[in-house]
PDB file of N, CA and C in Angstrom:
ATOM      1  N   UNK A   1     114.006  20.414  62.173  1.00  0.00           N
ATOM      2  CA  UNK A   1     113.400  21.311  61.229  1.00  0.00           C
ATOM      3  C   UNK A   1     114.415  21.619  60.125  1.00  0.00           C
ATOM      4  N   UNK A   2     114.159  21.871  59.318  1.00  0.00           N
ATOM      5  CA  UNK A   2     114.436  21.681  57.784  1.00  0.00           C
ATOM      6  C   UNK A   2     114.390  22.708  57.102  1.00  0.00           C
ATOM      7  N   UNK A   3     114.715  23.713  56.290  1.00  0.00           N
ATOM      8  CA  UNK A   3     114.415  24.600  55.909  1.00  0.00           C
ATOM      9  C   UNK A   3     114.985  24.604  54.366  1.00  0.00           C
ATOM     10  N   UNK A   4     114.120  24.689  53.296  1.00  0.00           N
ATOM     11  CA  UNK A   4     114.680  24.636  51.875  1.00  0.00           C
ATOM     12  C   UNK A   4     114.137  25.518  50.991  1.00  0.00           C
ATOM     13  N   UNK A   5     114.659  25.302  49.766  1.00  0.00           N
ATOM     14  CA  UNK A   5     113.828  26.064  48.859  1.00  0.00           C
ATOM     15  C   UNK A   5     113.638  25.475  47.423  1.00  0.00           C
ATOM     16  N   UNK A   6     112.844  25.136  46.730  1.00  0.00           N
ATOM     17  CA  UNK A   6     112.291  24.361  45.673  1.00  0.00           C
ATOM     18  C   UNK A   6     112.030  25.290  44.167  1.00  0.00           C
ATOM     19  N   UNK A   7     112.557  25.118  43.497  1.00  0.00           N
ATOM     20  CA  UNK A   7     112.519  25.664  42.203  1.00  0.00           C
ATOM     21  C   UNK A   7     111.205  24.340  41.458  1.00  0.00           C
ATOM     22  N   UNK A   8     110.496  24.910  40.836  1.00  0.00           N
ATOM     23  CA  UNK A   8     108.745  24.131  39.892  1.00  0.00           C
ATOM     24  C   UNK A   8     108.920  24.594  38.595  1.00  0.00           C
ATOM     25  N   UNK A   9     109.438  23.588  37.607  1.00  0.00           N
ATOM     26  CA  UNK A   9     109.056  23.559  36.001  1.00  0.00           C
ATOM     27  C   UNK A   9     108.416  22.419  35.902  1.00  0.00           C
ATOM     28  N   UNK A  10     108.837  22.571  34.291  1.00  0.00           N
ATOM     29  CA  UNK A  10     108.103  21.172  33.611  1.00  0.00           C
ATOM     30  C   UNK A  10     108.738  20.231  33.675  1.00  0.00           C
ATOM     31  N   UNK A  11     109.221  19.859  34.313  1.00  0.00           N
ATOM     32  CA  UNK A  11     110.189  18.474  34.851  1.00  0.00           C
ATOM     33  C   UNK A  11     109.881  17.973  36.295  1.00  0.00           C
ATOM     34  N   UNK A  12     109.049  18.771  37.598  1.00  0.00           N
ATOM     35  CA  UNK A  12     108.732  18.876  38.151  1.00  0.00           C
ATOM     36  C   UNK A  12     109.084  19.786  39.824  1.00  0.00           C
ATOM     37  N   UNK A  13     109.646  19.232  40.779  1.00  0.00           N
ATOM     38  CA  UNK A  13     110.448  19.942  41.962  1.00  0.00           C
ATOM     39  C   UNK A  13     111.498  19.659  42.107  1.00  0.00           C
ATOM     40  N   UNK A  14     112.772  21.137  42.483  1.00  0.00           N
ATOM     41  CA  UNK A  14     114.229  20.588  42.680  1.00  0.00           C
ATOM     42  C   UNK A  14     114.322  20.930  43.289  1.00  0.00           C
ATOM     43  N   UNK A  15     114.917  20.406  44.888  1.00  0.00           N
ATOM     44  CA  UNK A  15     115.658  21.109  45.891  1.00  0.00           C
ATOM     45  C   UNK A  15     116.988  21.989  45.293  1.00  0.00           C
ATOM     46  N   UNK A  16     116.804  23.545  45.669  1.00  0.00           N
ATOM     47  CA  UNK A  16     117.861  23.757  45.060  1.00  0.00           C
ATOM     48  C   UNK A  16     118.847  24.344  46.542  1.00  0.00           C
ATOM     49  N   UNK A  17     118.453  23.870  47.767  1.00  0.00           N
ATOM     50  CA  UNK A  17     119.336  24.000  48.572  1.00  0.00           C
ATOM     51  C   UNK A  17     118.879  23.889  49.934  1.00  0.00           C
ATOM     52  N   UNK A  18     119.525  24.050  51.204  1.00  0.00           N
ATOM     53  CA  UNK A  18     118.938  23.199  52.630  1.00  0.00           C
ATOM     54  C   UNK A  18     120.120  24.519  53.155  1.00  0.00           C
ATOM     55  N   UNK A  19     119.179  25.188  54.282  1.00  0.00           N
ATOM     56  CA  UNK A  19     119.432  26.182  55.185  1.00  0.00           C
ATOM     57  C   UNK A  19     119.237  26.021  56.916  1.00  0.00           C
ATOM     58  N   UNK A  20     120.249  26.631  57.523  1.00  0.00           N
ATOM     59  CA  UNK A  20     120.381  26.498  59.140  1.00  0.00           C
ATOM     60  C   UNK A  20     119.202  27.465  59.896  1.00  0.00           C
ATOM     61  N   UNK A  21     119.251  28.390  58.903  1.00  0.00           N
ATOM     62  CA  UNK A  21     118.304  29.794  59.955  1.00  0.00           C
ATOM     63  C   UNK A  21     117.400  30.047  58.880  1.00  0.00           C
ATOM     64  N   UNK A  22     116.405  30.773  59.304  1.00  0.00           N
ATOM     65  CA  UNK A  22     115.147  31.490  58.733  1.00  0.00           C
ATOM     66  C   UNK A  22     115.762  32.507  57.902  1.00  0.00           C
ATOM     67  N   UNK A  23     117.242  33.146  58.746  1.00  0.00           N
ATOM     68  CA  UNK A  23     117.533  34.519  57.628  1.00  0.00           C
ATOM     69  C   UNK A  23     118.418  34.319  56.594  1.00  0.00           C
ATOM     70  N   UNK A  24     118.863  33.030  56.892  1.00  0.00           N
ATOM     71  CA  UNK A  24     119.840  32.909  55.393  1.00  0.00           C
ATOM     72  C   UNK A  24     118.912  31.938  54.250  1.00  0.00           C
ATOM     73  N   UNK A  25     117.852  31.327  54.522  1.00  0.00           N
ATOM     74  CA  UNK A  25     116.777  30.734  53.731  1.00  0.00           C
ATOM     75  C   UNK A  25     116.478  32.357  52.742  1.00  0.00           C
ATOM     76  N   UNK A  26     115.670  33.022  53.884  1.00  0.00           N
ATOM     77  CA  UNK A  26     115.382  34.180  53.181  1.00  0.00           C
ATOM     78  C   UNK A  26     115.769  34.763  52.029  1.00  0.00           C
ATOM     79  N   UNK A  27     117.309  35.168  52.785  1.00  0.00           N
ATOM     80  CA  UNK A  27     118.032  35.664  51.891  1.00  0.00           C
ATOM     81  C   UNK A  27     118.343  35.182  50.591  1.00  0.00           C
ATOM     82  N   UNK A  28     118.823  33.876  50.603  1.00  0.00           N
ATOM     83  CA  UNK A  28     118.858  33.016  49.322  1.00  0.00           C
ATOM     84  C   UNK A  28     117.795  32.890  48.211  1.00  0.00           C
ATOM     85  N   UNK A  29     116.656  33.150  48.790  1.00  0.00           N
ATOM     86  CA  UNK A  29     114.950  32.889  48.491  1.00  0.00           C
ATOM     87  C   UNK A  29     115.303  34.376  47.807  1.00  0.00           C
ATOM     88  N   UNK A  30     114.944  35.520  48.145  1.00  0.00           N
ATOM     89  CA  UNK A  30     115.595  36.659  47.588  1.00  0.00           C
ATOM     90  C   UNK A  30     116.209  36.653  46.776  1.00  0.00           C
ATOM     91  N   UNK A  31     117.293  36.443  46.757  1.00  0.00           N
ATOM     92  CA  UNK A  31     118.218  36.805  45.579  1.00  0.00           C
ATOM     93  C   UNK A  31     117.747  35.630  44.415  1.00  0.00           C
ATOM     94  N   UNK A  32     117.428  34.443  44.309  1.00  0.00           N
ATOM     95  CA  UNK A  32     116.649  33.875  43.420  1.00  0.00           C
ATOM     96  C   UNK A  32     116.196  34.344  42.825  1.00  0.00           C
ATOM     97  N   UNK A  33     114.741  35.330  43.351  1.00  0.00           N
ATOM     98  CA  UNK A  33     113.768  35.488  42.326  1.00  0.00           C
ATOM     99  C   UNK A  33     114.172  36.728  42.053  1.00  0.00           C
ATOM    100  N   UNK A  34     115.423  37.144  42.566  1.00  0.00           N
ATOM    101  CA  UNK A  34     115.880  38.356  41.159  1.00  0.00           C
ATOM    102  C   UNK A  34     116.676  38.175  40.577  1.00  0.00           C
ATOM    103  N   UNK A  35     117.506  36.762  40.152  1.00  0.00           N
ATOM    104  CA  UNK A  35     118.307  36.341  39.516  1.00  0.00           C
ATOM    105  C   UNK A  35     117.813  36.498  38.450  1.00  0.00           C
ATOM    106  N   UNK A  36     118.336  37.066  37.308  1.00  0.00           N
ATOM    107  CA  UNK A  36     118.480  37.308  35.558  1.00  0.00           C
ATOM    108  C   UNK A  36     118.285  35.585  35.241  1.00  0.00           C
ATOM    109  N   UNK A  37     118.795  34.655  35.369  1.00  0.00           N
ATOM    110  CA  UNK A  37     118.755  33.188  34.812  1.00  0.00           C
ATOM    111  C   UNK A  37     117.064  32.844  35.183  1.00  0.00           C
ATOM    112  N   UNK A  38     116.591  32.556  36.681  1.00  0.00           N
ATOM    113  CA  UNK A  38     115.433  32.390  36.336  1.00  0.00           C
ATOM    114  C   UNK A  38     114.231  33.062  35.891  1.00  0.00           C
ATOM    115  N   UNK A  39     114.961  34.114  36.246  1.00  0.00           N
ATOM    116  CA  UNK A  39     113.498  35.308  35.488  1.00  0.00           C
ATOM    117  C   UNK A  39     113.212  34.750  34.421  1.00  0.00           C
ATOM    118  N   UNK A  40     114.685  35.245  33.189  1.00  0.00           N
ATOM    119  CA  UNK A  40     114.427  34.681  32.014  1.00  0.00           C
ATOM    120  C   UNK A  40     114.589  33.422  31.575  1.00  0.00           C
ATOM    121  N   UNK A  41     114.475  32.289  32.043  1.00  0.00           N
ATOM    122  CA  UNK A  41     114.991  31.178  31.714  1.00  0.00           C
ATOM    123  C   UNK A  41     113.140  30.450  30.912  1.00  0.00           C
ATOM    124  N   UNK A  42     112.351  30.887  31.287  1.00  0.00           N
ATOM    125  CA  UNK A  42     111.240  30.393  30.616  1.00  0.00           C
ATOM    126  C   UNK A  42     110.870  29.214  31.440  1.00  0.00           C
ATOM    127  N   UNK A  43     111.278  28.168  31.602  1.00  0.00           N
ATOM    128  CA  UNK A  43     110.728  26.903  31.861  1.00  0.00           C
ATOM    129  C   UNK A  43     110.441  26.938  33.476  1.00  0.00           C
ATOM    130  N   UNK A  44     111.633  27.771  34.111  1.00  0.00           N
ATOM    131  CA  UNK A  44     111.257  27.633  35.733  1.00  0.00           C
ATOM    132  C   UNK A  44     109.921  28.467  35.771  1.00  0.00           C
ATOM    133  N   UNK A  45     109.165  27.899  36.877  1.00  0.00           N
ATOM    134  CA  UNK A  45     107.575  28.673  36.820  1.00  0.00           C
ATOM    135  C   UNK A  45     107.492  29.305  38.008  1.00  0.00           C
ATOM    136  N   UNK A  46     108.253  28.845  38.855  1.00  0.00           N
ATOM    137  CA  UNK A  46     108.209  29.474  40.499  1.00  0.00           C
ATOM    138  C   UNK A  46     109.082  29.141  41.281  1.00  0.00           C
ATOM    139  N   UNK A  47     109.631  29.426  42.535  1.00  0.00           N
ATOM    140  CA  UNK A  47     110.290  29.192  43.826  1.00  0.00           C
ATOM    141  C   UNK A  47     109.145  29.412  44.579  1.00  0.00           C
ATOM    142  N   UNK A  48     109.926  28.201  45.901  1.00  0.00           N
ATOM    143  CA  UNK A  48     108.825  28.334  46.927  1.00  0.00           C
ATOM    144  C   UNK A  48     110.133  27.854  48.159  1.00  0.00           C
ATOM    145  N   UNK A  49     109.955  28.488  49.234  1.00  0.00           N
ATOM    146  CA  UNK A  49     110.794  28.542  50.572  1.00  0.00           C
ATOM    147  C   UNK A  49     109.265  27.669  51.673  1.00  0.00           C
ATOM    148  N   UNK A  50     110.113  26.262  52.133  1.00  0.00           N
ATOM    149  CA  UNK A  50     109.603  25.595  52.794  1.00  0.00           C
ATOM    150  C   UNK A  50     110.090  25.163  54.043  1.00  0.00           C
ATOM    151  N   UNK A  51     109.388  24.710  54.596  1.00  0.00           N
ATOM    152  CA  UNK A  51     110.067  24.220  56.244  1.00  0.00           C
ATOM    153  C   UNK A  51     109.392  23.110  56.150  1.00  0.00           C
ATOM    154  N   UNK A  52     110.428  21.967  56.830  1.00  0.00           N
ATOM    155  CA  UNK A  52     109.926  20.752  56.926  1.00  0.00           C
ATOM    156  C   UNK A  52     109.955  20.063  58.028  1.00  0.00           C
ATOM    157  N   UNK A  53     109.179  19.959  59.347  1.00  0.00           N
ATOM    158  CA  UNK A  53     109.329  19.803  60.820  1.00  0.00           C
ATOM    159  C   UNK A  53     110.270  17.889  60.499  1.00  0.00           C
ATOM    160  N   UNK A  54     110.299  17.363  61.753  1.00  0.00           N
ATOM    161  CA  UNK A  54     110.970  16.174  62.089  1.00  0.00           C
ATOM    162  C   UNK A  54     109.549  15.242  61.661  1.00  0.00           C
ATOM    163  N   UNK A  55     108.727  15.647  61.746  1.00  0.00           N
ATOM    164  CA  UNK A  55     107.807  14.401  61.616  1.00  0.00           C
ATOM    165  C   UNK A  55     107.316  14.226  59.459  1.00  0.00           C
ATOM    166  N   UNK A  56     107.912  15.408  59.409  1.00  0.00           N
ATOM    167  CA  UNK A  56     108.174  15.426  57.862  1.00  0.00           C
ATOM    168  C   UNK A  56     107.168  15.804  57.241  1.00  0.00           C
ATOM    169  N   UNK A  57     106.051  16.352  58.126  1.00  0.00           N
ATOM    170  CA  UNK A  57     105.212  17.845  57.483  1.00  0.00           C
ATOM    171  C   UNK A  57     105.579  19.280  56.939  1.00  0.00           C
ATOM    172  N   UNK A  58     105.047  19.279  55.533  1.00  0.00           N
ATOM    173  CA  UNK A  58     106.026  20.716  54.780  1.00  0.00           C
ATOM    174  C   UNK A  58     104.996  21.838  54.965  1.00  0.00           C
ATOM    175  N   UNK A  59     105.507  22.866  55.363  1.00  0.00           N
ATOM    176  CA  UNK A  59     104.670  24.092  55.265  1.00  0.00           C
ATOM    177  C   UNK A  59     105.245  25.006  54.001  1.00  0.00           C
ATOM    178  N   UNK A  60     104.695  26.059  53.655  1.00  0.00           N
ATOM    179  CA  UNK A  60     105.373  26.812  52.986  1.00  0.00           C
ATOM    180  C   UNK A  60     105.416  27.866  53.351  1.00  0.00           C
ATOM    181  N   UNK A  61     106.711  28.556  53.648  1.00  0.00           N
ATOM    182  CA  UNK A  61     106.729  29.942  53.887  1.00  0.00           C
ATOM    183  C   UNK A  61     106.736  30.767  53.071  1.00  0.00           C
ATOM    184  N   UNK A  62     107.249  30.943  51.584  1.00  0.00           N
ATOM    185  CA  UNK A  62     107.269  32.146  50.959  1.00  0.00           C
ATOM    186  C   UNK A  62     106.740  31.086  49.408  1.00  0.00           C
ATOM    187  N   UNK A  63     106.029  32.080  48.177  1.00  0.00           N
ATOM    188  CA  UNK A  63     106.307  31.390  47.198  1.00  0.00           C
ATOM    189  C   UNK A  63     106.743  32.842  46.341  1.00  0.00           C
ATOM    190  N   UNK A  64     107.230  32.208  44.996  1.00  0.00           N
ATOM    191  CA  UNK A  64     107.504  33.440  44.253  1.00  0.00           C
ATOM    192  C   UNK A  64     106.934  32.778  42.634  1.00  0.00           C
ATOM    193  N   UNK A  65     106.383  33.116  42.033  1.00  0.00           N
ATOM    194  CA  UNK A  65     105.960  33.210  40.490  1.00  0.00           C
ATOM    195  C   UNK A  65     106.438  33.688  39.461  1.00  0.00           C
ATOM    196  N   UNK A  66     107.034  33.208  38.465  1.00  0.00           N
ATOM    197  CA  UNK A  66     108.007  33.939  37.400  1.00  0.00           C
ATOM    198  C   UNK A  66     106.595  33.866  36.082  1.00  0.00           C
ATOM    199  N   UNK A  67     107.164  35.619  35.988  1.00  0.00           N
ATOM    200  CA  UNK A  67     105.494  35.909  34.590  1.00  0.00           C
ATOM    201  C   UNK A  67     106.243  34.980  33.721  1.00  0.00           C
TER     202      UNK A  67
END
């Protein structure tokens, strides 16, 4: 199991990092979407915190939306 988190503009999906536990995903996922850069950065449109089992099915656990 896999645990990441994906930043979505107009360029398309970036892994912007790969986590051991549920609480440091979290946490990271957190402080993202109150980071000053993507709030205001315009082009990023969202974060999304995913899990990706061994057989390489993605769920999504959290998403976040930048107005």
């Amino acid at each position: 199991m896999t645990l990441s988190i994906r930043t979505h503009d107009a360029w398309g999906n970036v892994n912007v990092g790969e986590f051991l536990s549920l609480d440091e995903a979290k946490h990271a996922f957190e402080q993202l979407c109150n980071d000053p850069w993507y709030r205001n950065d315009g082009t990023v449109k969202g974060l999304e915190l995913i899990q990706t089992n061994d057989a390489g099915s993605v769920e999504r656990l959290a998403w976040h939306a930048f107005d």
